[in-house]
Protein backbone atom coordinates (compact mmCIF):
# COMPACT_ATOMS: atom_id res chain seq x y z
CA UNK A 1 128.74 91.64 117.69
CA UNK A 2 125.66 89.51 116.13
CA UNK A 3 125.65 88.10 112.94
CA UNK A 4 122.90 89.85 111.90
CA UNK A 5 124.04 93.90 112.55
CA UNK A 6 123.72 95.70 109.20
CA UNK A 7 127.03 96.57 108.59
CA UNK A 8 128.20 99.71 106.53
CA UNK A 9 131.25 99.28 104.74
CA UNK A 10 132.48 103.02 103.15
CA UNK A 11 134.73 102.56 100.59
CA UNK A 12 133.69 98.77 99.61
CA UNK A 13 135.29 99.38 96.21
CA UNK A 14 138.36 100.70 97.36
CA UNK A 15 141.37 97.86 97.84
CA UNK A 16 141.00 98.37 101.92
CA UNK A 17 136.81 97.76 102.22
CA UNK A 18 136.83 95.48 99.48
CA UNK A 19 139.24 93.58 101.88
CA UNK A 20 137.09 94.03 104.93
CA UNK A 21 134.32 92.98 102.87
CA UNK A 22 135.25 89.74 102.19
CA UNK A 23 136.62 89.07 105.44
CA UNK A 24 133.37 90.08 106.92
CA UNK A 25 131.44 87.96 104.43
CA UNK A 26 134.09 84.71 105.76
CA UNK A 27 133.26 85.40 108.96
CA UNK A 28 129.49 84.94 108.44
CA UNK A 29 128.20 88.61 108.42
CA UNK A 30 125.93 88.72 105.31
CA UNK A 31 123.79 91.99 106.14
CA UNK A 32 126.76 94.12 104.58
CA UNK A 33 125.62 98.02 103.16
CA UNK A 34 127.69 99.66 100.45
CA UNK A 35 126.96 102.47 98.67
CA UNK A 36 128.93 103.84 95.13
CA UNK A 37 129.86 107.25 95.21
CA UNK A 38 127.63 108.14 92.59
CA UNK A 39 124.30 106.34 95.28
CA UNK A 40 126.17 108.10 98.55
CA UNK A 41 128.88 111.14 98.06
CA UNK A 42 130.22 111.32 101.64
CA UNK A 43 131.64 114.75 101.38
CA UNK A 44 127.69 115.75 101.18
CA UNK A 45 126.64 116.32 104.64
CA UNK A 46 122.89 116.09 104.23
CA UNK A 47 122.90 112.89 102.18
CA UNK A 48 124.82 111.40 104.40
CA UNK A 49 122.89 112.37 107.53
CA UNK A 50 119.96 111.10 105.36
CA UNK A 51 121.68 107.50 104.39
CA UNK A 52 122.14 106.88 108.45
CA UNK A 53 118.43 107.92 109.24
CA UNK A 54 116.60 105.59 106.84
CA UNK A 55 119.49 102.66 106.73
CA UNK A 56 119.25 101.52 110.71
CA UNK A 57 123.08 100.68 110.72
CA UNK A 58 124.46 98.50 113.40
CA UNK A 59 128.11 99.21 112.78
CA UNK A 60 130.28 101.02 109.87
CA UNK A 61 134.06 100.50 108.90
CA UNK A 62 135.18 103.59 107.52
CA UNK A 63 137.81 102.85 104.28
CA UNK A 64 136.40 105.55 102.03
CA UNK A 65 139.27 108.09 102.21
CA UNK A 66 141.23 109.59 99.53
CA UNK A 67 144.78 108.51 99.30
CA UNK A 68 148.17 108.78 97.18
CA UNK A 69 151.55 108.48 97.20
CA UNK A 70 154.26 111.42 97.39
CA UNK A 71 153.09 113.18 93.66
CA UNK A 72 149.27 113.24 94.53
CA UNK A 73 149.88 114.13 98.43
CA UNK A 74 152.03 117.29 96.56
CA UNK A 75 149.98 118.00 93.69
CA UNK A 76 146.64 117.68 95.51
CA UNK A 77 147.11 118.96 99.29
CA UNK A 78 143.91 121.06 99.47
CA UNK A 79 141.58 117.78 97.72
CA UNK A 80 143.61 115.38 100.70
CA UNK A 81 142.60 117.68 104.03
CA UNK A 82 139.08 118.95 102.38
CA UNK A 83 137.92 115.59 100.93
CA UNK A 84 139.21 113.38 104.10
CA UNK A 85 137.81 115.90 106.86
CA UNK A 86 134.72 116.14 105.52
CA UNK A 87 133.71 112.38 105.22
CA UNK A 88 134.97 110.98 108.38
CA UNK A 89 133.01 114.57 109.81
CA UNK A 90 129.97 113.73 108.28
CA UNK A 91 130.19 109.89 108.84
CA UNK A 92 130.90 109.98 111.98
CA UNK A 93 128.53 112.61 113.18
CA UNK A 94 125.32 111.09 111.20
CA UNK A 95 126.02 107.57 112.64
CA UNK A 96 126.08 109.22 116.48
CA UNK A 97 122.79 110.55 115.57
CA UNK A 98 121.33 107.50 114.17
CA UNK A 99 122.34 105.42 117.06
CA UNK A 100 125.43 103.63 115.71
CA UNK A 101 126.29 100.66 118.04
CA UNK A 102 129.92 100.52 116.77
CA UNK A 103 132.62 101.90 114.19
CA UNK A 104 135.69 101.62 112.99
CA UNK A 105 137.84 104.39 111.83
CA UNK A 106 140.58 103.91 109.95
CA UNK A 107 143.91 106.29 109.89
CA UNK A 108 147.53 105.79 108.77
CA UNK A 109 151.01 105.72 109.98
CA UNK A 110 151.91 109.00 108.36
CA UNK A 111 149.83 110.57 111.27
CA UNK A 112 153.17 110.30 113.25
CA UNK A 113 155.99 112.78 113.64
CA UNK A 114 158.36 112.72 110.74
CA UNK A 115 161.34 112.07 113.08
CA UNK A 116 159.66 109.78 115.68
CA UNK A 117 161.80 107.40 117.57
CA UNK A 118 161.12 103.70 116.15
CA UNK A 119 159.81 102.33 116.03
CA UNK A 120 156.62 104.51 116.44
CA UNK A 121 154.82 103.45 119.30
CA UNK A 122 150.86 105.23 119.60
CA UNK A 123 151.74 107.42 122.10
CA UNK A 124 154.17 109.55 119.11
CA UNK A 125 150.97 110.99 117.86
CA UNK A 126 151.41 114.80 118.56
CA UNK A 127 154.62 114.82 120.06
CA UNK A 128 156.64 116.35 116.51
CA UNK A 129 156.80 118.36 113.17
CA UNK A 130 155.06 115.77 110.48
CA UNK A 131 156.13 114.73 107.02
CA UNK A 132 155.65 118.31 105.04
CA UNK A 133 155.13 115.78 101.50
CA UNK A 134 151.65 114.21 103.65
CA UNK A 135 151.25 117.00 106.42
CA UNK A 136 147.07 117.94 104.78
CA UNK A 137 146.20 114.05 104.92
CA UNK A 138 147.97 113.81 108.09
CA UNK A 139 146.13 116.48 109.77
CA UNK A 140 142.96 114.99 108.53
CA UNK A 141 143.75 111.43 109.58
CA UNK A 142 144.23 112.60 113.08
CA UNK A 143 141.13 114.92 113.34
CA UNK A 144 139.58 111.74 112.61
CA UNK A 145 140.91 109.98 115.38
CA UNK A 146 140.20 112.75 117.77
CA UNK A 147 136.48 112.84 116.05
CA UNK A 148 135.85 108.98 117.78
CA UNK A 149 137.57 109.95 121.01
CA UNK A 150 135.69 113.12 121.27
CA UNK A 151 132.69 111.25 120.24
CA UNK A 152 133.06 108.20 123.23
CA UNK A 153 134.38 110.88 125.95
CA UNK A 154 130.97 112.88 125.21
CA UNK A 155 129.01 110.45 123.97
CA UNK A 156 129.31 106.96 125.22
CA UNK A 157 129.67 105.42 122.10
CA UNK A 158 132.24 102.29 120.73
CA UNK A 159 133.99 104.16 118.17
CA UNK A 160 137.51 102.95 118.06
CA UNK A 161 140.56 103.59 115.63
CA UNK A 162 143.27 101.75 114.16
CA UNK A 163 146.17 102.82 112.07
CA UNK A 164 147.56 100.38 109.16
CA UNK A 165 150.90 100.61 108.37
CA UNK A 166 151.81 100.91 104.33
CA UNK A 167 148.93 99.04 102.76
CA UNK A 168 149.01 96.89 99.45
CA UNK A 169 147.16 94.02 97.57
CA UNK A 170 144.38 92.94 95.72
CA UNK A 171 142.33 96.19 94.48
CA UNK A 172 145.48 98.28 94.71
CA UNK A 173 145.56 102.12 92.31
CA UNK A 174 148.38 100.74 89.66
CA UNK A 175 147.90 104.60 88.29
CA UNK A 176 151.48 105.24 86.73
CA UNK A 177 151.59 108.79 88.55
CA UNK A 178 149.16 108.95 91.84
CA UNK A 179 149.14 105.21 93.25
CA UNK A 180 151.37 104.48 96.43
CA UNK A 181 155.07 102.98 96.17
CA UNK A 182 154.25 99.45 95.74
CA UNK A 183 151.22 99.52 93.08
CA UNK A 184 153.49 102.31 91.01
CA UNK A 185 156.81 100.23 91.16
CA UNK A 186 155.14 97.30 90.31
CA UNK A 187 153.48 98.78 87.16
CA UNK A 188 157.12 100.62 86.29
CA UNK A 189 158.89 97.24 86.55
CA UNK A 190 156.68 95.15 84.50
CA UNK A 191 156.02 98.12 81.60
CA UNK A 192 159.64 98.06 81.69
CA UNK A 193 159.96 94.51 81.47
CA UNK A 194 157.74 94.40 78.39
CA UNK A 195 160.05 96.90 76.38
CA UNK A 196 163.07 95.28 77.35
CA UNK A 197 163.96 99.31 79.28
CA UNK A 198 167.85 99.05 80.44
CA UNK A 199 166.78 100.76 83.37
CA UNK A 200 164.25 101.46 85.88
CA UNK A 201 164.70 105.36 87.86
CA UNK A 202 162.57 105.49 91.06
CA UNK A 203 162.23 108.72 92.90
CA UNK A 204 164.48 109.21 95.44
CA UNK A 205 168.18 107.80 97.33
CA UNK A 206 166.22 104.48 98.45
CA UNK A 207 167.37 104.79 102.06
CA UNK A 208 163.88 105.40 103.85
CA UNK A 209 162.96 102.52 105.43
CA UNK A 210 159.27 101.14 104.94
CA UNK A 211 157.36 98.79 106.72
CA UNK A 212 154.46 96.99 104.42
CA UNK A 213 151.16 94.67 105.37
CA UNK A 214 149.41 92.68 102.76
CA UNK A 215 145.90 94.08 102.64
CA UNK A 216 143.93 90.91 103.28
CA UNK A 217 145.76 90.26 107.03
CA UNK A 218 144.93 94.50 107.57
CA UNK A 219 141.28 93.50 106.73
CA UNK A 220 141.69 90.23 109.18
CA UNK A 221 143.08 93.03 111.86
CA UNK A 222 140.53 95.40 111.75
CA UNK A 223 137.62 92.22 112.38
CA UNK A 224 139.62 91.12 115.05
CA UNK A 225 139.71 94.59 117.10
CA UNK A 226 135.70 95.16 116.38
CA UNK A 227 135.20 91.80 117.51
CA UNK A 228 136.90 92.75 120.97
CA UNK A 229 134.89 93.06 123.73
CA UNK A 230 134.97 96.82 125.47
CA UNK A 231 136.95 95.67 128.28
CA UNK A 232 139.80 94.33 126.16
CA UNK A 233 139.88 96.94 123.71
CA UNK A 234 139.95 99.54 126.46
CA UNK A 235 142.71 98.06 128.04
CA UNK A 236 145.03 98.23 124.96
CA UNK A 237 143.98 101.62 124.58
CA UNK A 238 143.86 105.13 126.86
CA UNK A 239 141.34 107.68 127.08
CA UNK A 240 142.81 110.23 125.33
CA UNK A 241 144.73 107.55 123.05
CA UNK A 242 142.80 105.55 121.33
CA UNK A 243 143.61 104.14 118.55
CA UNK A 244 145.48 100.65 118.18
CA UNK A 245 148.48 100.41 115.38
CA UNK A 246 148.45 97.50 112.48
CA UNK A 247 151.60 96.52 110.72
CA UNK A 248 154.30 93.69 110.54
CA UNK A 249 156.80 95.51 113.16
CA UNK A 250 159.51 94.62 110.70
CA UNK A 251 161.16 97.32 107.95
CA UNK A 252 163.04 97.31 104.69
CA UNK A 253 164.82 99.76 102.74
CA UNK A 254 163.15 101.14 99.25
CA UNK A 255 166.02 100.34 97.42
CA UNK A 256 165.61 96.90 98.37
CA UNK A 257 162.07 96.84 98.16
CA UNK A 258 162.34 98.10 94.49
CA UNK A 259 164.85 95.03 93.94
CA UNK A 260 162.64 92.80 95.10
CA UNK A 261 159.72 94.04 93.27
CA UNK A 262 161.85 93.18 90.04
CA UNK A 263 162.76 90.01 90.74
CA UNK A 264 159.43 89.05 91.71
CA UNK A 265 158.18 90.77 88.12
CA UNK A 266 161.02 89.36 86.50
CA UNK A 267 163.23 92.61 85.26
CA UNK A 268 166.62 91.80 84.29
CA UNK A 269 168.08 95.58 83.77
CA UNK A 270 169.07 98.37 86.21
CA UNK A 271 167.21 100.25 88.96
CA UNK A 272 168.80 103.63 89.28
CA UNK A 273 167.82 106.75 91.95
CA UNK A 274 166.81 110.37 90.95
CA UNK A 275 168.16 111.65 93.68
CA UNK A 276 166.94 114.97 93.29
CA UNK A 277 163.48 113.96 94.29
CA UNK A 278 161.93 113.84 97.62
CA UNK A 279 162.56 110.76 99.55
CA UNK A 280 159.68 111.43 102.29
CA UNK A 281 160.11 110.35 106.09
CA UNK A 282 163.42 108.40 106.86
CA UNK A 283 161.94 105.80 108.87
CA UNK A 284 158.31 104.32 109.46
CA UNK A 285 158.14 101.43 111.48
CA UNK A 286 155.49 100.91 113.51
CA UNK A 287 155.20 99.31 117.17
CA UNK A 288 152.85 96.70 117.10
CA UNK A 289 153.14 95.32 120.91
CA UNK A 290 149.55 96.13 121.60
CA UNK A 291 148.02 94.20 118.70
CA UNK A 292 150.06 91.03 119.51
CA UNK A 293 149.17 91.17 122.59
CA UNK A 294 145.51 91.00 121.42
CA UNK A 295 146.07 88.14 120.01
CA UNK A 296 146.63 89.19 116.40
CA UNK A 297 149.87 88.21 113.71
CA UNK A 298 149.92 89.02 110.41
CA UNK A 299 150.02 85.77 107.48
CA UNK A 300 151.38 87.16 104.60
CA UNK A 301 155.38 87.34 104.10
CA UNK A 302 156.36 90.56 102.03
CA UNK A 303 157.76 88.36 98.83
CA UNK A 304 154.56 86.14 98.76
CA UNK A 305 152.17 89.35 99.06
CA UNK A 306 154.24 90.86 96.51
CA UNK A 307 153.56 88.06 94.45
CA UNK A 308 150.03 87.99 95.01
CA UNK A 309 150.04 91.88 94.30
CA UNK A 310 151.59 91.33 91.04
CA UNK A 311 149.29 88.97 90.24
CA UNK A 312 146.51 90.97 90.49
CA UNK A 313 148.06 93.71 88.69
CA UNK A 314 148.54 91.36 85.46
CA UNK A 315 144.81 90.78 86.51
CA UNK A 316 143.67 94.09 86.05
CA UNK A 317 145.61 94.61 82.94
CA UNK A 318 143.33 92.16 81.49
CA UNK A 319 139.85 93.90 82.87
């Protein structure tokens, strides 16, 4: 990888390539691309196809997806599969055409069977029924891996994959009803805070297990496996199985996620379970003996990131 590729970050405002972009500008790569979705709509085929041929791209990171926890992956299924398929389709396609040296596609653990032994080890993809609450962005996620193995098999090209466990930090959707479980319980816990609320009720029994990576060391990840040479990369990978998981390999429960989450916002009154609301997939852990053995270790302890997370939250109260 040279310094000087022109580098096409999708999704640069989004909390995941807003985190690759500033890892990529510490690193010394300063010929970054971004486009706003009102310059580039990805779901538009032709302007896309268009953006590649004129731009001469060297390599793209792919974070523009559409995301959300359990109440937007239910309320919005047919948005999640349509909106997902069609830019990694589009992307992917118009940056084979334009020559693309290298790209890096980026999935999620919820592309795993819902009942997968743990923890869930890259060769799980396929092998079982998935999580009905995520099954649309699911599918989508994993037509986008088999897009950049389809594309390499047929093609030649360096397109490789990696799948981030639960991500959070700086950038984060603190939307009170469509953001993910750590951006909406840290918004619940501090709005209760402020009006002195007895009690906090979270969705759920707060037995599924959840494994969490601070955003920043997912952004430090996703460097370190572009900056792989082939032969490396291709060893920690298989032909047909190609992508490369990215997470902490350690779980906790939500229940005592969510009572960490207060103390860390500084709620003194009750957290109590709806239990008449989904609770999702039991477990999610992922296996992460290929990416340590590349070399790679996440930074960030859960508590600190939380903190940091929080932080930016009060942040972007203030915006």
């Amino acid at each position: 990888m040279s310094k000087n590729d022109r580098i096409f970050v999708a999704g640069h405002r989004g909390m995941v390539g807003s985190a690759i972009m500033r890892k990529l500008q510490s690193h010394g790569y300063t010929n970054i691309i971004t486009r706003a979705h009102d310059e580039l709509d990805l779901v538009q085929q032709a302007d896309v196809r268009t953006f590649f041929a004129k731009e001469r791209i060297d390599q793209v990171y792919m974070a523009a997806a559409k995301v959300g926890g359990i109440l937007a992956n239910n309320t919005y299924p047919a948005e999640f599969i349509y909106e997902n398929l069609m830019v990694e389709a589009n992307v992917v396609h118009a940056a084979w055409r334009a020559g693309v040296k290298k790209l890096l596609f980026l999935g999620s653990s919820c592309i795993y069977p819902r009942l997968a032994p743990q923890p869930m080890a890259e060769n799980m993809l396929l092998t079982g029924v998935l999580e009905p609450t995520n099954e649309p962005y699911a599918i989508a996620k994993i037509a986008g891996i088999k897009l950049c193995e389809s594309y390499n098999r047929q093609y030649g090209t360096d397109y490789r994959s990696v799948m981030p466990t639960n991500l959070y930090g700086p950038g984060d959707n603190y939307h009170s009803e469509n953001s993910h479980v750590i951006p909406g319980l840290l918004r619940r816990f501090h709005e209760a805070k402020q009006n002195a609320a007895p009690e906090v009720l979270i969705w759920g029994t707060g037995s599924p297990m959840r494994e969490f990576l601070y955003v920043e060391d997912m952004a430090e990840a996703c460097l370190h496996v572009m900056e792989l040479d082939p032969d490396s990369y291709a060893r920690n990978t298989q032909p047909m199985l190609s992508h490369i998981n990215i997470g902490t390999g350690e779980d906790l429960s939500i229940r005592d996620l969510a009572k960490t989450i207060g103390e860390v916002v500084g709620y003194q009154g009750r957290i109590a379970f709806d239990t008449t609301k989904p609770d999702g997939t039991p477990r999610k852990l992922m296996d992460v003996g290929r990416m340590k053995s590349l070399g790679w270790r996440p930074q960030v302890g859960l508590r600190d990131g939380l903190a940091l997370a929080y932080a930016d939250f009060l942040a972007s109260m203030r915006r």
